[in-house]
Protein backbone atom coordinates (compact mmCIF):
# COMPACT_ATOMS: atom_id res chain seq x y z
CA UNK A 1 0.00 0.00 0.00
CA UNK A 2 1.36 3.83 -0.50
CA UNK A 3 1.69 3.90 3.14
CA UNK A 4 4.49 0.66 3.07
CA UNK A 5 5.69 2.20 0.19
CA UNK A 6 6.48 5.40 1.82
CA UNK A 7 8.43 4.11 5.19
CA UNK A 8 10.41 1.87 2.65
CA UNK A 9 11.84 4.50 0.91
CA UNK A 10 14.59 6.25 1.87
CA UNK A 11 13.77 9.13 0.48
CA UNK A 12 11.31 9.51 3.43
CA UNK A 13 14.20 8.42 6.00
CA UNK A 14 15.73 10.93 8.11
CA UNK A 15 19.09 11.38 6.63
CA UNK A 16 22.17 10.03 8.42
CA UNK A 17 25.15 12.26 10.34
CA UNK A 18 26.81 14.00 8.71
CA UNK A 19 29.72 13.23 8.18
CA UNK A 20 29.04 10.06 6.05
CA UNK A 21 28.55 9.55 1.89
CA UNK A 22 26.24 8.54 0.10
CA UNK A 23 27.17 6.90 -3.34
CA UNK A 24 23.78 5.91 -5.31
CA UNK A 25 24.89 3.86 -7.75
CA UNK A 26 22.53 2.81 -10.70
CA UNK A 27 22.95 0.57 -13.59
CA UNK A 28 22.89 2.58 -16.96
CA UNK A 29 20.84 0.08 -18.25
CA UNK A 30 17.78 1.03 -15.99
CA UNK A 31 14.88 2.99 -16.26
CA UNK A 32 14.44 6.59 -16.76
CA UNK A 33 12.31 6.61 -12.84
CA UNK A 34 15.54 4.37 -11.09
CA UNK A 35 17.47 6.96 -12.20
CA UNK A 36 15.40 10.20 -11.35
CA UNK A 37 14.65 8.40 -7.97
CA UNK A 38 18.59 8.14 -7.19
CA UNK A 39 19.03 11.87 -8.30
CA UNK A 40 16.12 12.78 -5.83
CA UNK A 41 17.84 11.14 -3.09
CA UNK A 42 20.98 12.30 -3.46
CA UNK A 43 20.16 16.06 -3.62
CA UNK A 44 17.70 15.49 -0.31
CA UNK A 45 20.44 14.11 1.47
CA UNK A 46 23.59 16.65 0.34
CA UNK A 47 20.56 19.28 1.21
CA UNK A 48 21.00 17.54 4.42
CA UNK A 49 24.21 17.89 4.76
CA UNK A 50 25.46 14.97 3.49
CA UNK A 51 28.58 14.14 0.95
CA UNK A 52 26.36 12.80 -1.76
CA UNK A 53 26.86 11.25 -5.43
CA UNK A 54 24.39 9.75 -8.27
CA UNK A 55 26.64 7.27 -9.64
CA UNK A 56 25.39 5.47 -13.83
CA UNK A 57 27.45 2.21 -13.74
CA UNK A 58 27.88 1.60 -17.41
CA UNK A 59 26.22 -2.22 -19.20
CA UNK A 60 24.45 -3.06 -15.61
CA UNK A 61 21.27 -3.26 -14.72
CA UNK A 62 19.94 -3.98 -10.70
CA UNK A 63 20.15 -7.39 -10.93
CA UNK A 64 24.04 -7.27 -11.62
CA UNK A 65 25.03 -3.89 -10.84
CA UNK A 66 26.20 -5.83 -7.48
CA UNK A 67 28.90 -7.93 -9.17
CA UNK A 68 30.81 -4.52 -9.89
CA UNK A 69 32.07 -4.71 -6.76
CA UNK A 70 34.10 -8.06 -7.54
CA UNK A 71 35.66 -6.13 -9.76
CA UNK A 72 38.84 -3.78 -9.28
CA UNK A 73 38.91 -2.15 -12.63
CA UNK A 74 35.22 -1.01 -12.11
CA UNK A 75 33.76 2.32 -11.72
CA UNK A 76 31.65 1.18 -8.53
CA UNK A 77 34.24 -0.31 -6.79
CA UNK A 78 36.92 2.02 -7.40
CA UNK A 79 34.46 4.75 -5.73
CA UNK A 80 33.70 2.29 -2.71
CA UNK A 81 37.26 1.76 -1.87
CA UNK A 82 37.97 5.29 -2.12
CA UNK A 83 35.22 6.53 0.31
CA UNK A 84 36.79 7.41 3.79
CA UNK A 85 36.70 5.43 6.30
CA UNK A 86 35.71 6.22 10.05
């Protein structure tokens, strides 16, 4: 229902410390509305106060976008081991 919907989203979430990044990474192989979604977020939460980045992993899609991170010489995991660490 649009009330589930809602408290799934984190869009709707309060936005972490700051202090911590965000990196919304989509496949370029998605929809039009994944992508717009991940923009949305990222410019709530850098509104926030947040280090925020919309990330288009090139030739994935959200059923393999996670198997870029097995990969060194990918764009997504180069970004994840470069994010600072506490």
């Amino acid at each position: 229902d649009p009330q589930a919907a809602s408290d799934a989203s984190p869009l709707f979430w309060p936005a972490p410390p700051s202090g911590r990044t965000l990196v919304a990474a989509v496949g370029a192989h998605e929809t039009s509305e994944f992508h717009r979604q991940s923009r949305t977020l990222t410019d709530a939460w850098a509104k926030a106060g947040l280090e925020a980045e919309y990330l288009s992993i090139d030739g994935v899609h959200h059923f393999n976008i996670v198997d870029e991170l097995t990969r060194p010489d990918s764009a997504l995991f180069g970004r994840v081991v470069s994010l600072p660490r506490p």
